[in-house]
N, C-alpha and C. Protein backbone atom coordinates (compact mmCIF):
# COMPACT_ATOMS: atom_id res chain seq x y z
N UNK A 1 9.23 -19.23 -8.74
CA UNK A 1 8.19 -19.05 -9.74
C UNK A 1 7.10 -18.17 -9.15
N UNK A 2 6.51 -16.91 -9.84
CA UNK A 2 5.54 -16.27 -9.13
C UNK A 2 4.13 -16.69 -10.19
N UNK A 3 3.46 -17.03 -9.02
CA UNK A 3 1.79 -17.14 -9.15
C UNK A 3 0.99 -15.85 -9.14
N UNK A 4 0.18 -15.96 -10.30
CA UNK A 4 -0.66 -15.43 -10.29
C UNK A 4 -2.14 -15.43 -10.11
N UNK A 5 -2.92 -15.14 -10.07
CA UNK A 5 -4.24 -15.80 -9.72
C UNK A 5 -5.02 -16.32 -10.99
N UNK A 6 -4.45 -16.43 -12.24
CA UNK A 6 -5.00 -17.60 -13.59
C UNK A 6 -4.14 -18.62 -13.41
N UNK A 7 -2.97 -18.31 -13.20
CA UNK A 7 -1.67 -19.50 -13.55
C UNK A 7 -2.32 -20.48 -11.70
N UNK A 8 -2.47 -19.46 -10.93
CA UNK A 8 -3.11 -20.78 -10.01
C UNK A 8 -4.28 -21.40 -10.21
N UNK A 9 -5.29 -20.61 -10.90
CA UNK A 9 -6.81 -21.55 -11.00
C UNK A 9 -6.37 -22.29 -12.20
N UNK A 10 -5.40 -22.57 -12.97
CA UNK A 10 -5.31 -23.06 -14.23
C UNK A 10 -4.32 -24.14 -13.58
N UNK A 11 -3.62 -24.15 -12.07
CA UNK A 11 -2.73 -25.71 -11.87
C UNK A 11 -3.54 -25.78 -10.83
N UNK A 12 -4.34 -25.69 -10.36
CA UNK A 12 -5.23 -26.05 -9.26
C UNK A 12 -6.38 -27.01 -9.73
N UNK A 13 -6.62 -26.26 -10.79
CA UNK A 13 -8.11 -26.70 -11.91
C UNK A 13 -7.46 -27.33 -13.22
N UNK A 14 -7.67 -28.84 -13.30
CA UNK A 14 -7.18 -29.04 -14.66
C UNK A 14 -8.54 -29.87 -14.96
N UNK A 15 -9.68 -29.16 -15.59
CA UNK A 15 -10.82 -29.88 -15.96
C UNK A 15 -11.91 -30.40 -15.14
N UNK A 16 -12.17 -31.28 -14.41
CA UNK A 16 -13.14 -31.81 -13.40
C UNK A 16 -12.20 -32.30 -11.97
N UNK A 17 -10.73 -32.38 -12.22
CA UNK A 17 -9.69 -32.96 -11.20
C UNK A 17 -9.27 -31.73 -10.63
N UNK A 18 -9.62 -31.88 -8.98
CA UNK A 18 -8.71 -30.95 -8.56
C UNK A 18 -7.67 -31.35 -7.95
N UNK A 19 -6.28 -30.69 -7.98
CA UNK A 19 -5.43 -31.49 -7.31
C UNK A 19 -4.87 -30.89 -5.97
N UNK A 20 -4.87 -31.60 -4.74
CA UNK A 20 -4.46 -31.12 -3.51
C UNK A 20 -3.59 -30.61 -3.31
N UNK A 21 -4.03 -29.52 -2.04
CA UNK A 21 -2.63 -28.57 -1.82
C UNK A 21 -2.27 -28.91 -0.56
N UNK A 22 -1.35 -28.53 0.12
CA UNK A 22 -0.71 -28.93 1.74
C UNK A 22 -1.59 -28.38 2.32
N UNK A 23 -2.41 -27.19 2.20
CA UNK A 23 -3.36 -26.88 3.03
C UNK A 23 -5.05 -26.83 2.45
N UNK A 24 -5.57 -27.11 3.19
CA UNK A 24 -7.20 -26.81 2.63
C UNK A 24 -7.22 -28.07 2.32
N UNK A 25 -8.71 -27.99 1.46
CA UNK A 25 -9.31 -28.85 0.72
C UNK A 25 -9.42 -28.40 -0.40
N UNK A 26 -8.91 -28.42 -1.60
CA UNK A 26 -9.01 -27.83 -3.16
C UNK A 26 -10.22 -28.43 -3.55
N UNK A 27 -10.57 -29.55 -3.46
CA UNK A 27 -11.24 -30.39 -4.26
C UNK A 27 -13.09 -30.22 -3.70
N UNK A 28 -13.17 -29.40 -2.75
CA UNK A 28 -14.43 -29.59 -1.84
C UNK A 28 -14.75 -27.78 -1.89
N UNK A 29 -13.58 -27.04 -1.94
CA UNK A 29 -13.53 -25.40 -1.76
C UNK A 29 -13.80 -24.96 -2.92
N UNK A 30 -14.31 -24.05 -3.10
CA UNK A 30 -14.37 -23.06 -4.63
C UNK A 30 -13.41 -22.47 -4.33
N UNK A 31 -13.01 -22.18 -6.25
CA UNK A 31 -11.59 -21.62 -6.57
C UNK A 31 -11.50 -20.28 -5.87
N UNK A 32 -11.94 -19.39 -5.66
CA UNK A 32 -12.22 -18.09 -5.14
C UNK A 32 -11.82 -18.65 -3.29
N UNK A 33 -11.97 -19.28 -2.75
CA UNK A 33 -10.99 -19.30 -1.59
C UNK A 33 -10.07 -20.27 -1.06
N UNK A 34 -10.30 -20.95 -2.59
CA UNK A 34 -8.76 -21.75 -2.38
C UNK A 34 -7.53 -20.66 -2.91
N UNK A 35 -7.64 -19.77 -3.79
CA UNK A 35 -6.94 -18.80 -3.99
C UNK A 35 -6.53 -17.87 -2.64
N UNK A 36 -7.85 -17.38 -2.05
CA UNK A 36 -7.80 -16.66 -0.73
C UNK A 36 -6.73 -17.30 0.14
N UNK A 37 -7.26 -18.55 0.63
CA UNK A 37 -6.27 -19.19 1.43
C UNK A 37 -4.87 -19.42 1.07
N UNK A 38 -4.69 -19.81 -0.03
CA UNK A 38 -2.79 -19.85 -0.38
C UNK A 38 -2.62 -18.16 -0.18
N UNK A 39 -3.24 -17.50 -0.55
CA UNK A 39 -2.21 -16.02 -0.63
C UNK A 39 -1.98 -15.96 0.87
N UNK A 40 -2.94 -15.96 1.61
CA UNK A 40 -2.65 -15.72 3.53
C UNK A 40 -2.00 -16.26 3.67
N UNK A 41 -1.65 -18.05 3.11
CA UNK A 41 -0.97 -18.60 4.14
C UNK A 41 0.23 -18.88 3.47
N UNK A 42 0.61 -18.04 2.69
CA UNK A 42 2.10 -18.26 2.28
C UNK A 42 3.10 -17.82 3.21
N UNK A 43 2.53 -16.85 3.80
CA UNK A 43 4.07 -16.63 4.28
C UNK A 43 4.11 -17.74 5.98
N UNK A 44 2.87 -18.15 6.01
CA UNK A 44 3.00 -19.48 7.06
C UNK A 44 4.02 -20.58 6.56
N UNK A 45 3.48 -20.95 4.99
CA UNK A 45 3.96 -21.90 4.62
C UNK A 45 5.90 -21.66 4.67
N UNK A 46 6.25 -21.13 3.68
CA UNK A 46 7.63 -19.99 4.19
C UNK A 46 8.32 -20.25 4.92
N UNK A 47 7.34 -20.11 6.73
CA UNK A 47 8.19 -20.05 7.95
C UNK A 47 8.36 -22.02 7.64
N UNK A 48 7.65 -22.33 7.52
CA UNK A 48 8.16 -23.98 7.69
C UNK A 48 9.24 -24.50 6.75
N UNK A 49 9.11 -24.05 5.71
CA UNK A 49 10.55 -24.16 4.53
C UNK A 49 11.53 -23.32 5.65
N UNK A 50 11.68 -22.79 6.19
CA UNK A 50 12.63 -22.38 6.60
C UNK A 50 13.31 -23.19 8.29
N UNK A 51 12.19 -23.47 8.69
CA UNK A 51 12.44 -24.16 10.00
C UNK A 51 13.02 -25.31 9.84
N UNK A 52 12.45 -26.20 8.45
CA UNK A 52 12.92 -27.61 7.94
C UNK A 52 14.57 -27.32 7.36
N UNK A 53 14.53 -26.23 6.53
CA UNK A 53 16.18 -26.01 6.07
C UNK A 53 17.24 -25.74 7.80
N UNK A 54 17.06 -25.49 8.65
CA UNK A 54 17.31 -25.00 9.93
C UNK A 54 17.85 -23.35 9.93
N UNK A 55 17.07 -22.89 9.42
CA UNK A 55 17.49 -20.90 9.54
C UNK A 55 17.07 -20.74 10.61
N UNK A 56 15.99 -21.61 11.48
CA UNK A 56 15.21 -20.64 12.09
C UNK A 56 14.76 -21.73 13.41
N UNK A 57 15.16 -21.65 14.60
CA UNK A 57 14.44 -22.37 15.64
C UNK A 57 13.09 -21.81 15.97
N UNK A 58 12.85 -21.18 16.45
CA UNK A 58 11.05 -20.45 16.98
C UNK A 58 11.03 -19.84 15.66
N UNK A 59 9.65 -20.01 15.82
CA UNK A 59 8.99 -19.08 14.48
C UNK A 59 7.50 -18.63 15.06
N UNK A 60 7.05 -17.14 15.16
CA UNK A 60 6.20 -16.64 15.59
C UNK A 60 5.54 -15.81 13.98
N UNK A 61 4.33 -16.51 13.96
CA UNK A 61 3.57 -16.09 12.62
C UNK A 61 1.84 -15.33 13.02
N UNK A 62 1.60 -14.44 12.55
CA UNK A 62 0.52 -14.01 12.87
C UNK A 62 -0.55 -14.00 11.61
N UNK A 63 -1.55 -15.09 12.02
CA UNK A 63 -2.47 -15.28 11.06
C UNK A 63 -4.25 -15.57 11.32
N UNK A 64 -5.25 -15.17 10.69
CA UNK A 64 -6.19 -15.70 10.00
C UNK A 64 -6.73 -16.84 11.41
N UNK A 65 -7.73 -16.32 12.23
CA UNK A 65 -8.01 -17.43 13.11
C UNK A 65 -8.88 -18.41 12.35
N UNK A 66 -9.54 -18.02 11.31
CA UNK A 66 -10.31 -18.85 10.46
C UNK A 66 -9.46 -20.09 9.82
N UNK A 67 -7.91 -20.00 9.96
CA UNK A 67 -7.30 -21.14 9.68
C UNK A 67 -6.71 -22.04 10.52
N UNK A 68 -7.12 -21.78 11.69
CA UNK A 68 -6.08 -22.33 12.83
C UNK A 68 -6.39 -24.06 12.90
N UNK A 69 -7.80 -24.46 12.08
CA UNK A 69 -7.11 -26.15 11.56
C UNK A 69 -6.95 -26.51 10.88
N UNK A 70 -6.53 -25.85 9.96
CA UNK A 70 -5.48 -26.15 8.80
C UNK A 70 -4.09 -26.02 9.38
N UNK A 71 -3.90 -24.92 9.82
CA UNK A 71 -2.53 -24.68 10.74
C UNK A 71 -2.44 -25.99 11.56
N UNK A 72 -3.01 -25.89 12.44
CA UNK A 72 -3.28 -27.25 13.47
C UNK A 72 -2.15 -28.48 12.51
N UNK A 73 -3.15 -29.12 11.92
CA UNK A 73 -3.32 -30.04 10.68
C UNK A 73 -1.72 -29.76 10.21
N UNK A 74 -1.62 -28.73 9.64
CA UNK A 74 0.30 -29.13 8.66
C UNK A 74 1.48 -29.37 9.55
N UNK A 75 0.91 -28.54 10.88
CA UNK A 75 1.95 -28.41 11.94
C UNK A 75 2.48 -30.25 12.54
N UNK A 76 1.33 -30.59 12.28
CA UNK A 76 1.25 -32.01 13.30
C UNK A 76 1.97 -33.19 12.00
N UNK A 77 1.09 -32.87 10.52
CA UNK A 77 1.63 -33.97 9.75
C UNK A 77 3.28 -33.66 9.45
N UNK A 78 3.64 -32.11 9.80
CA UNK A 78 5.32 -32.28 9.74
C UNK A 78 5.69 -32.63 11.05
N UNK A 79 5.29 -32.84 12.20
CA UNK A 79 5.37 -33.13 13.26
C UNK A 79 6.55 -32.35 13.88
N UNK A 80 6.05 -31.03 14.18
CA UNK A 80 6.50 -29.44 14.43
C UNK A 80 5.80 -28.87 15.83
N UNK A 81 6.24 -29.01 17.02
CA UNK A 81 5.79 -28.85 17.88
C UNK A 81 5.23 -27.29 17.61
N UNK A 82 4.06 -26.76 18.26
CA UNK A 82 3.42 -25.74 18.56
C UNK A 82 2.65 -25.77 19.49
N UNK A 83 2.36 -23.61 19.51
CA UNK A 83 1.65 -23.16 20.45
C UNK A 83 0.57 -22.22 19.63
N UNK A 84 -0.60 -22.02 19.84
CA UNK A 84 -1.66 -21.07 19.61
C UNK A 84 -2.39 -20.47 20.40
N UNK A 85 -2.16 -18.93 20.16
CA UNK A 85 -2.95 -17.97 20.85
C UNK A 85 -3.70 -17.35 20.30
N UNK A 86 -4.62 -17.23 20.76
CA UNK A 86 -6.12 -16.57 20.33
C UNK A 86 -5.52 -15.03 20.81
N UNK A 87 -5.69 -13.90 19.91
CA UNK A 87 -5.08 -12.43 20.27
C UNK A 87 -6.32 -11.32 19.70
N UNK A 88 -7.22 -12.21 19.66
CA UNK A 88 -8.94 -11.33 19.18
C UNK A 88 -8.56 -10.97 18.27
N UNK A 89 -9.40 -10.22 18.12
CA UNK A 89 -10.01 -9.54 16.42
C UNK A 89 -9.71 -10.32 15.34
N UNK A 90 -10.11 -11.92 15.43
CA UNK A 90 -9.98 -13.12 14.52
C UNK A 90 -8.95 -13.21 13.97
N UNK A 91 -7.44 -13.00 14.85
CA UNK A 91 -6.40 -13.60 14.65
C UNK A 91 -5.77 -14.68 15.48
N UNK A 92 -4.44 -14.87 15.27
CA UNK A 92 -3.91 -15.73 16.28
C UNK A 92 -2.69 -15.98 15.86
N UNK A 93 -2.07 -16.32 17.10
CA UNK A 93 -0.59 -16.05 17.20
C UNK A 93 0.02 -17.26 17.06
N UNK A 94 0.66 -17.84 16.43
CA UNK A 94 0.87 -19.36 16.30
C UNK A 94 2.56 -19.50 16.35
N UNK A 95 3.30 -19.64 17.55
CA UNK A 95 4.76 -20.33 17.75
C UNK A 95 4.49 -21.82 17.07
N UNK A 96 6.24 -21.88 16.25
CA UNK A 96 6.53 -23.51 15.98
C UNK A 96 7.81 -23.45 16.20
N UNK A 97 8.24 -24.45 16.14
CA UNK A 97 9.69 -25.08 15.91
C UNK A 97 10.02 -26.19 17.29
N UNK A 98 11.54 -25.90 17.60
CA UNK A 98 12.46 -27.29 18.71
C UNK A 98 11.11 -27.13 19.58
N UNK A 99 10.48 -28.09 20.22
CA UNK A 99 10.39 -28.59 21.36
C UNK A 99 10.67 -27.78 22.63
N UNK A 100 11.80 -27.43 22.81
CA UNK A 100 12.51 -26.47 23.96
C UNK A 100 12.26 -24.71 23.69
N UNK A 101 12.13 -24.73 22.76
CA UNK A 101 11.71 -23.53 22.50
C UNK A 101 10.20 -23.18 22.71
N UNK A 102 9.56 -24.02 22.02
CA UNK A 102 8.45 -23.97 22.08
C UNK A 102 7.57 -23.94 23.65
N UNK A 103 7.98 -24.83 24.43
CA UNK A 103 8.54 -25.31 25.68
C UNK A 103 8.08 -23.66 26.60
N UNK A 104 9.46 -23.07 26.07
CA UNK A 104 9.59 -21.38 26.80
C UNK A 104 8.66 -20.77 26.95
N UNK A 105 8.19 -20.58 25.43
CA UNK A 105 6.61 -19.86 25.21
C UNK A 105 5.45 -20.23 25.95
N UNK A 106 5.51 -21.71 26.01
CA UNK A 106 4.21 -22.16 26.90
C UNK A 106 4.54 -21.11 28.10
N UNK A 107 5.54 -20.94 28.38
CA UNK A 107 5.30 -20.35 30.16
C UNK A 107 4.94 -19.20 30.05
N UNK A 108 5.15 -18.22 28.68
CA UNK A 108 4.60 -16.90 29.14
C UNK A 108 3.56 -16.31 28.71
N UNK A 109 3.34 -15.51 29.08
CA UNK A 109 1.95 -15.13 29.33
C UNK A 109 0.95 -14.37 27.55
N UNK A 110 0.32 -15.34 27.16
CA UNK A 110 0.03 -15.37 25.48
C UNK A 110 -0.34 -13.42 25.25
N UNK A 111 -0.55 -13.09 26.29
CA UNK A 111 -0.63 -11.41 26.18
C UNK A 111 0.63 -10.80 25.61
N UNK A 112 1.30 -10.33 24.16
CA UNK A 112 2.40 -9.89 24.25
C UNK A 112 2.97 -8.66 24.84
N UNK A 113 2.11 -7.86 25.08
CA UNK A 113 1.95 -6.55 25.82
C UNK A 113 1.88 -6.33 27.34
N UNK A 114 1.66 -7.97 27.79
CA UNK A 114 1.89 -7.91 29.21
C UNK A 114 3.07 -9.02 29.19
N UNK A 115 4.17 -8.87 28.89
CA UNK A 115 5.39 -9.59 29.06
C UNK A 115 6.38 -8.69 29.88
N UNK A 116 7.01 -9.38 30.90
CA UNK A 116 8.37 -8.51 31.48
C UNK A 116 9.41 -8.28 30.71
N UNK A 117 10.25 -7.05 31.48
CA UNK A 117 11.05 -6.60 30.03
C UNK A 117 12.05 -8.08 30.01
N UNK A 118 12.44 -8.76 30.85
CA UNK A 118 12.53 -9.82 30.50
C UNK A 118 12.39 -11.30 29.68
N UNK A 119 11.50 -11.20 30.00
CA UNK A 119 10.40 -12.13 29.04
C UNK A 119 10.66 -11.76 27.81
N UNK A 120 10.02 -10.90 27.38
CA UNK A 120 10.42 -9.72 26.08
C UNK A 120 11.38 -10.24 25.67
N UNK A 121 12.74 -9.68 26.61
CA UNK A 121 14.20 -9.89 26.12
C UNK A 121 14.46 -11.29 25.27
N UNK A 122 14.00 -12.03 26.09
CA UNK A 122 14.40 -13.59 25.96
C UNK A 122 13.63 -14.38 25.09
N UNK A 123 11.90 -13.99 24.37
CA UNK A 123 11.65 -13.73 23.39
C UNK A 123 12.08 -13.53 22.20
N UNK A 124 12.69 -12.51 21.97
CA UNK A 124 12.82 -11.52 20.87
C UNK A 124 14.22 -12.33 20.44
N UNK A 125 15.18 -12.81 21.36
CA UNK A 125 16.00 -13.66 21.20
C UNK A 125 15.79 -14.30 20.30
N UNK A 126 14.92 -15.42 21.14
CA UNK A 126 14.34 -16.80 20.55
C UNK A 126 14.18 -16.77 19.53
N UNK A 127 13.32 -15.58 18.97
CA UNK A 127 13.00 -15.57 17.33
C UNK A 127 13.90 -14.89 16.75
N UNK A 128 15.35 -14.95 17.20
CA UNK A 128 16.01 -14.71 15.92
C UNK A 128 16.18 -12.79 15.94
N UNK A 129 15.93 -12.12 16.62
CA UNK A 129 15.87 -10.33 16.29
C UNK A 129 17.29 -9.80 16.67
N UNK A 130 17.26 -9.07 16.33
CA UNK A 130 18.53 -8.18 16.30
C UNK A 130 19.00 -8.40 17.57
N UNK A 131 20.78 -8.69 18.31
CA UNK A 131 20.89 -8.42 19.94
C UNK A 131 21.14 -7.37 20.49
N UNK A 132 21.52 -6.57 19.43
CA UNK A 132 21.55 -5.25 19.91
C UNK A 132 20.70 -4.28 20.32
N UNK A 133 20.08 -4.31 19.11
CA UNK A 133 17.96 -3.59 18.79
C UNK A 133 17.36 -4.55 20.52
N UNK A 134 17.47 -5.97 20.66
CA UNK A 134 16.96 -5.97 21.95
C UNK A 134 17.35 -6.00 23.02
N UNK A 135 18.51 -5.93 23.04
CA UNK A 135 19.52 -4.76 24.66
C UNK A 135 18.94 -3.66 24.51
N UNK A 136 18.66 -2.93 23.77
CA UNK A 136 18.34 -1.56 23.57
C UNK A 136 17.31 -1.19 24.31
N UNK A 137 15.98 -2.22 23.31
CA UNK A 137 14.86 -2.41 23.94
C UNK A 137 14.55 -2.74 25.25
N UNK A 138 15.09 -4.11 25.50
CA UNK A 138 15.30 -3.90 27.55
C UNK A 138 15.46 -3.14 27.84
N UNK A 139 16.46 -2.31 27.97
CA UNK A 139 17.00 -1.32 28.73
C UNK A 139 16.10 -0.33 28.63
N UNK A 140 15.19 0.19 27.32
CA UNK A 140 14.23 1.38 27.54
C UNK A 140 13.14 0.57 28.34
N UNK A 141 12.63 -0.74 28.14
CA UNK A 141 11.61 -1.17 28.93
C UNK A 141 11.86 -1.12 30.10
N UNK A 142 13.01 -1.54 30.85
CA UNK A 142 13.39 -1.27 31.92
C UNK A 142 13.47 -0.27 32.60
N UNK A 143 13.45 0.89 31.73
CA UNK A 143 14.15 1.94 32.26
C UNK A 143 12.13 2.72 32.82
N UNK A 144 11.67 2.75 31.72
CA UNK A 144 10.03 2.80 32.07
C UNK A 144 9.67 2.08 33.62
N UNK A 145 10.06 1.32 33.68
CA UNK A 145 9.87 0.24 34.93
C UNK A 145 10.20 0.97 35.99
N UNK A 146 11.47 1.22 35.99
CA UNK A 146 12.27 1.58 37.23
C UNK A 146 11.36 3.14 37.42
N UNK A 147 11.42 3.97 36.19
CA UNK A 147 10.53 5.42 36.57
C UNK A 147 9.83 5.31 37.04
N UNK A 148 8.76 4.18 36.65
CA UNK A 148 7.47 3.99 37.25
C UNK A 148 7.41 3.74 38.72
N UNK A 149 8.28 3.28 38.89
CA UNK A 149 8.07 3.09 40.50
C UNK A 149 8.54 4.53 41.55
N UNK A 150 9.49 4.77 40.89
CA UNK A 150 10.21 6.15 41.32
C UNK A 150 8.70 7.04 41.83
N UNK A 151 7.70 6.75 40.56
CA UNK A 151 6.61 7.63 40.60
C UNK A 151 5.50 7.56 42.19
């Protein structure tokens, strides 16, 4: 079903009752960013329909640091292990899913730009990316590596 922004203030708002959503506070927020907030955090919401169906072990979502306790908050009442990184400019990087996965991420380093081409590799895995596209990718990261030293 696609929402629009009347068809949501019109099931959000039925008269003086507001009725709760999985995230936020509807009932305490004006309609103008309870709207805001579902559009951002849909495609958060998304990754968790999908982690619960099992498509998806790690799930790396980039969102809105202004939501990170609400995030906090849904992660814990589905009881969905996570990680959060603060990545400036008022975002943040938020891993979920297995335990063991999640696990991995703790060890590396929340900088994604300072990861070994390793790290990287075993990453890009985790979440599911192409294995080919990231052999590929190692191997040019690597290959930068090895020049560099040559240098």
């Amino acid at each position: 079903m696609r929402i629009n922004n009347v068809s949501l203030y019109r099931s959000l708002y039925c008269g003086s009752s507001a009725i709760r959503l999985p995230f936020g506070n509807a009932s305490s927020a004006n309609p103008e960013m309870v709207k805001a907030e579902y559009a951002d955090l849909r495609v958060f919401h998304h990754h968790i329909y999908e982690y619960k169906k099992g498509i998806r072990n790690l799930i790396l979502t980039t969102e809105k640091g202004i939501y990170r306790d609400n995030i906090e908050k849904r992660l814990k009442k589905e009881n969905i292990d996570y990680v959060v990184h603060d990545i400036g400019n008022g975002k943040i990087n938020v891993y979920f899913g297995e335990k063991p996965c999640v696990d991995v991420v703790r060890t590396l380093n929340p900088k994604l730009n300072k990861l070994t081409p390793e790290q990287d590799f075993i990453l890009g895995i985790m979440l599911g990316y192409d294995r080919v596209r990231q052999c590929e990718r190692y191997l040019n990261m690597k290959e930068k590596v090895i020049n560099l030293k040559k240098s």
